[in-house]
Protein backbone atom coordinates (compact mmCIF):
# COMPACT_ATOMS: atom_id res chain seq x y z
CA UNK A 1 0.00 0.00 0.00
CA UNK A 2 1.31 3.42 -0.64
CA UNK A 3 0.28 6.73 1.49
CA UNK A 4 1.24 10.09 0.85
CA UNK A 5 3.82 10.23 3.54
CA UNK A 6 6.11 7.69 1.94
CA UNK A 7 8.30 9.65 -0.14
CA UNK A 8 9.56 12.24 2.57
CA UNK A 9 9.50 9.72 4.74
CA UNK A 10 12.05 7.66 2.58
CA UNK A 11 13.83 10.76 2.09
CA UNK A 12 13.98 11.65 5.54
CA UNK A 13 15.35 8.17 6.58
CA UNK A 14 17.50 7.88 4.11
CA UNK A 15 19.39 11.61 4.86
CA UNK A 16 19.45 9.84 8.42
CA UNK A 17 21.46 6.67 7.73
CA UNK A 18 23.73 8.65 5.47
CA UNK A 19 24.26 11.45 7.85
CA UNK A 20 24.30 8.36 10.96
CA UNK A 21 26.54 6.25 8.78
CA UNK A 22 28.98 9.26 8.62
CA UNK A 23 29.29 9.67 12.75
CA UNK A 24 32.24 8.88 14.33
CA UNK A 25 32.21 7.71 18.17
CA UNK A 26 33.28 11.25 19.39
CA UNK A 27 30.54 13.14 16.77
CA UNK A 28 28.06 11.12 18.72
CA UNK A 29 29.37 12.33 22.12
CA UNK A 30 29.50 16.25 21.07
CA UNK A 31 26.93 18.32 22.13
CA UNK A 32 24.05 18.93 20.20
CA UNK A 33 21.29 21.58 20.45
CA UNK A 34 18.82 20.94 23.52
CA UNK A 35 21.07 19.93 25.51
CA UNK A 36 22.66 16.43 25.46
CA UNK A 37 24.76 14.96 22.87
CA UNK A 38 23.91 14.24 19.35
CA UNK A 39 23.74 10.54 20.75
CA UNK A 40 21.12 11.09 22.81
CA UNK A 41 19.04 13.74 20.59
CA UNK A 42 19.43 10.25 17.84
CA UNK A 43 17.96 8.59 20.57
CA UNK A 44 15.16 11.22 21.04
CA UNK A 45 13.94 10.69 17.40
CA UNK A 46 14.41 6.80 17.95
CA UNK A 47 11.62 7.09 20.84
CA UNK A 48 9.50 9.67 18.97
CA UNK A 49 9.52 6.64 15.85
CA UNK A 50 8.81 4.30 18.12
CA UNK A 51 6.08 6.20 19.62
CA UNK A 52 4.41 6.32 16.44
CA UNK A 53 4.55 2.12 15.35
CA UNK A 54 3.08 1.75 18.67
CA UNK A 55 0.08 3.77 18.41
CA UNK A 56 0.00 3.07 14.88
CA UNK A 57 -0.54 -1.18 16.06
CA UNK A 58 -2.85 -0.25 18.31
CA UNK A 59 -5.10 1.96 15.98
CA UNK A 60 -4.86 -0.63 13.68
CA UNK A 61 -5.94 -3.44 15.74
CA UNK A 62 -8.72 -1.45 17.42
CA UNK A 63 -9.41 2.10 16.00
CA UNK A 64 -8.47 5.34 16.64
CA UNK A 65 -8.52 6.42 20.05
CA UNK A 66 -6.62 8.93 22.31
CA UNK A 67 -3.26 9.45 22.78
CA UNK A 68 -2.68 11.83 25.24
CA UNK A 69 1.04 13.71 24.88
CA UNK A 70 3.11 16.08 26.89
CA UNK A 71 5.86 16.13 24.50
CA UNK A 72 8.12 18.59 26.66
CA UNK A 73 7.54 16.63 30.24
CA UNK A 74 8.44 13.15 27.95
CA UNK A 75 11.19 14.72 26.16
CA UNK A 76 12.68 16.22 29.65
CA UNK A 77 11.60 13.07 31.93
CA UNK A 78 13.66 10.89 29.38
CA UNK A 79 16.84 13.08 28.99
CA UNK A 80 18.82 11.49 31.29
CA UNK A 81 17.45 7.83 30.36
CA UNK A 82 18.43 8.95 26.42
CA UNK A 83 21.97 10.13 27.80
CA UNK A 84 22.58 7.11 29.14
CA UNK A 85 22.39 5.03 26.22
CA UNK A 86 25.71 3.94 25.17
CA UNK A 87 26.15 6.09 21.94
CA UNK A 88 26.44 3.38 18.69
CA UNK A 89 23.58 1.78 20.37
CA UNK A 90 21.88 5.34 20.37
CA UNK A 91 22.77 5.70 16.90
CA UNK A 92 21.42 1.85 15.57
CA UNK A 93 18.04 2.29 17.81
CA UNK A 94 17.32 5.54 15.87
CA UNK A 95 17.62 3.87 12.27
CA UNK A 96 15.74 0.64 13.27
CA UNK A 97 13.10 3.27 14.67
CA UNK A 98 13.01 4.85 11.33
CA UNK A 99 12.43 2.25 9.72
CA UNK A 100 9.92 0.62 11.67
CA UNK A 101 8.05 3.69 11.78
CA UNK A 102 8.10 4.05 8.61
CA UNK A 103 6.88 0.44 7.49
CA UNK A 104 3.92 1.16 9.86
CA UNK A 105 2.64 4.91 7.79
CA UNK A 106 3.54 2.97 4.56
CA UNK A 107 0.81 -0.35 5.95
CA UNK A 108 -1.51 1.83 6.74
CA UNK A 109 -5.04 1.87 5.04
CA UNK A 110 -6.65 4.99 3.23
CA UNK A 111 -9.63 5.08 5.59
CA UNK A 112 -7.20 4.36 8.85
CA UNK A 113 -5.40 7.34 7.84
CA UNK A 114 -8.28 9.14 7.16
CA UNK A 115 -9.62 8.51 10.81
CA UNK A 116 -6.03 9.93 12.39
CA UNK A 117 -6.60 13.00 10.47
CA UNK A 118 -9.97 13.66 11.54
CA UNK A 119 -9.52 12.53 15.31
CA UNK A 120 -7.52 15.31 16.58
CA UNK A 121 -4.98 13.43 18.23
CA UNK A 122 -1.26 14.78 17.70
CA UNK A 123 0.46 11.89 15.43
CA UNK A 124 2.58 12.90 12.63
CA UNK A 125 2.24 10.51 10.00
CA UNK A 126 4.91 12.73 7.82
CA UNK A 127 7.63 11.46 10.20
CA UNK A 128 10.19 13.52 7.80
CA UNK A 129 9.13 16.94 9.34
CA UNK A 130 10.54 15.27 13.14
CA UNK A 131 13.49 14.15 11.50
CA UNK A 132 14.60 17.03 8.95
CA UNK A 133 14.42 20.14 12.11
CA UNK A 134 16.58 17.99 14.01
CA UNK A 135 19.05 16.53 11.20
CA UNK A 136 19.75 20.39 10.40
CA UNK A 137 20.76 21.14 14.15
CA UNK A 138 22.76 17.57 14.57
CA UNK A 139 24.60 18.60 10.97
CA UNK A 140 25.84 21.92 13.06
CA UNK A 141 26.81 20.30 15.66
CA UNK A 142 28.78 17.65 13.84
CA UNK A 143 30.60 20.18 11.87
């Protein structure tokens, strides 16, 4: 099945191996915007991804329902969870995120899609706009 998220979703992942592939050890322990490392910011998108193939298994499996999100207590409540990650693995979770994330938008039906839209609840089926703002900040950092 094709959506209309899978192109800059492709695009988006595959800008993120490339620019992944390209880390050294010590890029991934630099600091990166937000505080953190660009380890542990990889790691941010890798739970945001995830995030979305979970809900996207349950919606699929039972409907549409809420999702309630505080996206700045989750991001700072997991910061130091994130930072602990041991970098490489930081790095590997975030493509195999990707990816799964990605197979989920791509499986999903016209009408399931449709329901997300109209429900209301924050889920960003375009997972390439999460990715892009922060590969443009990690890119600085890495620099």
């Amino acid at each position: 099945m094709t959506t209309p998220f899978d192109a800059a979703n492709d695009a988006a992942r595959a800008r993120l191996v490339a620019f992944v592939r390209g880390l050294s050890d010590d890029d991934l322990r630099r600091p990166a915007p937000y505080g953190g490392t660009v380890a542990a910011l990889l790691a941010h998108l890798a739970f945001w991804d995830r995030r979305v193939t979970v809900l996207l298994a349950r919606w699929t499996a039972g409907g549409v329902d809420e999702a309630p999100v505080d996206a700045n207590m989750i991001n700072d409540a997991q910061a130091p969870i994130l930072a602990a990650l041991p970098p490489r693995d930081a790095a590997e979770l975030c493509l195999a995120a990707a990816a799964e994330a990605d197979a989920a938008v791509a499986a999903l039906s016209p009408e399931l899609i449709a329901a997300i839209e109209a429900s209301g609840v924050f889920m960003r089926l375009d997972r390439s706009l999460h990715r892009l703002g922060h590969l443009e900040a990690l890119a600085a950092a890495t620099k």
